[in-house]
Protein backbone atom coordinates (compact mmCIF):
# COMPACT_ATOMS: atom_id res chain seq x y z
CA UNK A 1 33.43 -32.09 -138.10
CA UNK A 2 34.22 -33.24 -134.49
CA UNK A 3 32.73 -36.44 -132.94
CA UNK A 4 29.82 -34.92 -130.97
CA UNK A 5 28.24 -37.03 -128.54
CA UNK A 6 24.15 -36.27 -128.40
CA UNK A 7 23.64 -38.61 -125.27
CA UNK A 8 22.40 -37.77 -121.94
CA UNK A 9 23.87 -40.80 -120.09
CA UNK A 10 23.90 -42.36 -116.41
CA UNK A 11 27.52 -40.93 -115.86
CA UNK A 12 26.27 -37.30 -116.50
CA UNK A 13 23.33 -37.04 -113.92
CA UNK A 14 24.11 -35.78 -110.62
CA UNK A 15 23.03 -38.00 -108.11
CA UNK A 16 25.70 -37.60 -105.11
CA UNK A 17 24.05 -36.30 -102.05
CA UNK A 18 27.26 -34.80 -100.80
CA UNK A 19 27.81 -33.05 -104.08
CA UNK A 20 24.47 -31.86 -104.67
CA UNK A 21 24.15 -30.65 -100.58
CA UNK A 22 27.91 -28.94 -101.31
CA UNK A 23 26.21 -27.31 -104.85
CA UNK A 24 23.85 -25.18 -103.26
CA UNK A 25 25.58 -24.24 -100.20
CA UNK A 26 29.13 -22.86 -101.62
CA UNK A 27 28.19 -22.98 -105.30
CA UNK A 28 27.61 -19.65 -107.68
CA UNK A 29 24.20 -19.29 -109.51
CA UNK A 30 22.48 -16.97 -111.88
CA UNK A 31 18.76 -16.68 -113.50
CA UNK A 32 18.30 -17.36 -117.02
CA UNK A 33 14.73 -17.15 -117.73
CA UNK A 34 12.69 -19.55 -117.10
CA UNK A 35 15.73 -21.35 -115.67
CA UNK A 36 17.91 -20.61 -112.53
CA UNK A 37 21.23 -22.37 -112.61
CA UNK A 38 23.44 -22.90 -109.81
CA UNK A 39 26.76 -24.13 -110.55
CA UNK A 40 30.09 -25.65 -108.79
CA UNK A 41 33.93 -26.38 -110.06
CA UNK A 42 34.27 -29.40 -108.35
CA UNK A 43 38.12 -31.27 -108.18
CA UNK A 44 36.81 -34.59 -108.70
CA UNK A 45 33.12 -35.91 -109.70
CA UNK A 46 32.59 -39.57 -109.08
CA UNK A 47 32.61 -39.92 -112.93
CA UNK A 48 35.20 -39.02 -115.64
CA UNK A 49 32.80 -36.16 -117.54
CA UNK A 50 32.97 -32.71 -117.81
CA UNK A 51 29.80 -32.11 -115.83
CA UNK A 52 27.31 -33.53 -113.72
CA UNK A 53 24.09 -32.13 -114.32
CA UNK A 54 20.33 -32.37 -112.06
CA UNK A 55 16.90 -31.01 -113.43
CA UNK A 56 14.66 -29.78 -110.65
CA UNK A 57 10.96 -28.55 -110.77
CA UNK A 58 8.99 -26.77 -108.15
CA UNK A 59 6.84 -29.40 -106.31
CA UNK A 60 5.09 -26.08 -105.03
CA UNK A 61 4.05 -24.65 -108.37
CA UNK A 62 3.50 -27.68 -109.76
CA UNK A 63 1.26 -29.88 -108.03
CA UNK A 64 0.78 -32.68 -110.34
CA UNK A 65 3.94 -35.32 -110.83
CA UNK A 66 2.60 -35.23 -114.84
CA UNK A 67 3.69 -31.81 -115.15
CA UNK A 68 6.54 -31.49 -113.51
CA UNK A 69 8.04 -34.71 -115.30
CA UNK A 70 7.34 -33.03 -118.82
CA UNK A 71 9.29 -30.13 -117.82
CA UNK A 72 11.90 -32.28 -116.64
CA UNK A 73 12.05 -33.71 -119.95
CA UNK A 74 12.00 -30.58 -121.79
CA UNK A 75 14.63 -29.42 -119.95
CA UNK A 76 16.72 -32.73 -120.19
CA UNK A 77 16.56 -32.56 -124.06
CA UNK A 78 17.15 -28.40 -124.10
CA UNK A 79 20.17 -29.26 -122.74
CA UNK A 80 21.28 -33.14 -124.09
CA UNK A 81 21.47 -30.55 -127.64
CA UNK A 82 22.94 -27.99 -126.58
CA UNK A 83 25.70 -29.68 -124.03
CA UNK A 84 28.76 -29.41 -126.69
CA UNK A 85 28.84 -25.88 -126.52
CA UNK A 86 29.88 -26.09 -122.26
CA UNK A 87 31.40 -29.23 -122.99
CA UNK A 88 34.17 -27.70 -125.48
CA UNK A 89 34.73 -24.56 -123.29
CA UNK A 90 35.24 -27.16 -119.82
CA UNK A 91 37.68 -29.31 -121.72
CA UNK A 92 39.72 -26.38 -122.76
CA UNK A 93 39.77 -25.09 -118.81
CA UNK A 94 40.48 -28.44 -117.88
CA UNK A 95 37.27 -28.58 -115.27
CA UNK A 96 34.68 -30.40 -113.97
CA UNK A 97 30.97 -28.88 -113.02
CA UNK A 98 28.35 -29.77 -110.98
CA UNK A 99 25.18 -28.08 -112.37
CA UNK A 100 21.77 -27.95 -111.32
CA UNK A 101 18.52 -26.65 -113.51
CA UNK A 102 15.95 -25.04 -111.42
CA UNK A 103 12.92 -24.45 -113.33
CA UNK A 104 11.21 -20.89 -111.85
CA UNK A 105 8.72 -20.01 -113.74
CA UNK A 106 5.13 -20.76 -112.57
CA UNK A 107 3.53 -21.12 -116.06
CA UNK A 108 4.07 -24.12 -117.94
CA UNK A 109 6.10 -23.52 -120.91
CA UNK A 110 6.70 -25.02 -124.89
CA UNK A 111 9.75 -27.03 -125.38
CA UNK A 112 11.08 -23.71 -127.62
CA UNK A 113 11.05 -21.18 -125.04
CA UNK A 114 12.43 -24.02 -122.47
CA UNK A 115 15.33 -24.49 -125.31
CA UNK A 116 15.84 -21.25 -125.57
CA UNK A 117 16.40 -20.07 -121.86
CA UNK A 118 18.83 -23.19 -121.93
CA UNK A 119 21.13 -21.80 -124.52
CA UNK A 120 21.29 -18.47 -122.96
CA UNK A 121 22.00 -20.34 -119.84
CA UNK A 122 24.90 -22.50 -121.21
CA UNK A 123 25.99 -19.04 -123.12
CA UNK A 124 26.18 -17.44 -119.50
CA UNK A 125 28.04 -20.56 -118.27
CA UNK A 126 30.44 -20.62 -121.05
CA UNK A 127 30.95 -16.65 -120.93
CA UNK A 128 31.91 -17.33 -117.02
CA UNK A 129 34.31 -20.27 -117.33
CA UNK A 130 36.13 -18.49 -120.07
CA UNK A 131 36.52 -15.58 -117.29
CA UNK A 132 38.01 -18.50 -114.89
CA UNK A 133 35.02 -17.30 -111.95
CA UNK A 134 35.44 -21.06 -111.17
CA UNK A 135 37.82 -22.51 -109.16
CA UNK A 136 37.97 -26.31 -108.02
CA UNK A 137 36.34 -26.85 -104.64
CA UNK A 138 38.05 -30.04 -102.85
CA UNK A 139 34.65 -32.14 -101.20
């Protein structure tokens, strides 16, 4: 068995302004329940990893910091498991990604169901690399 890393670290969250602005302006996206993902093939992150990744919650639907923290969480670890999959697939292509994780729904929701809209997200991601939809964007 390969050396899979189960970390979430500093170098993997998207924090770049520029990148994040350029993400949802020329970046593809696509809904996968209760999660809406935008992504972005990006030439060169800031960081040597495969992706860059942000969580987001609704300040709208959820009022209460509390809340939206503990889906931010939920999400964070949905995906921190489940990475390896999009990992494999990006190293093959040779890419990097800027993702974001928009949580839609308006109810809030068990860890399982979170975990479970994350892995048909990252299924939907993989399925579109492999199709090469993605092509580097200089920033």
């Amino acid at each position: 068995m390969e050396n899979i890393s189960y970390t979430f670290g500093k170098k993997e969250k998207l924090c770049s302004r520029k990148i994040i602005d350029f993400l949802f302006s020329k970046g593809k996206g696509f809904v996968a329940y209760p999660l809406r993902v935008q992504i972005l093939a990006v030439s060169e992150l800031p960081e040597d990893v495969p992706a860059q990744t942000m969580f987001s919650v609704s300040k709208k639907r959820f009022k209460r910091a509390v809340k939206r923290n503990l889906l931010k969480r939920r999400m964070r670890e949905a995906y921190r498991l489940n990475k390896h999959h999009l990992y494999d697939v990006i190293d093959q292509k040779d890419l990097q990604l800027a993702v974001a994780f928009l949580y839609i729904s308006s109810d809030e929701m068990d860890y399982q169901t979170i975990e479970k809209g994350m892995k048909k997200a990252i299924d939907k991601l993989v399925a579109k690399i492999e199709k090469n939809e993605f092509t580097p964007q200089n920033l």
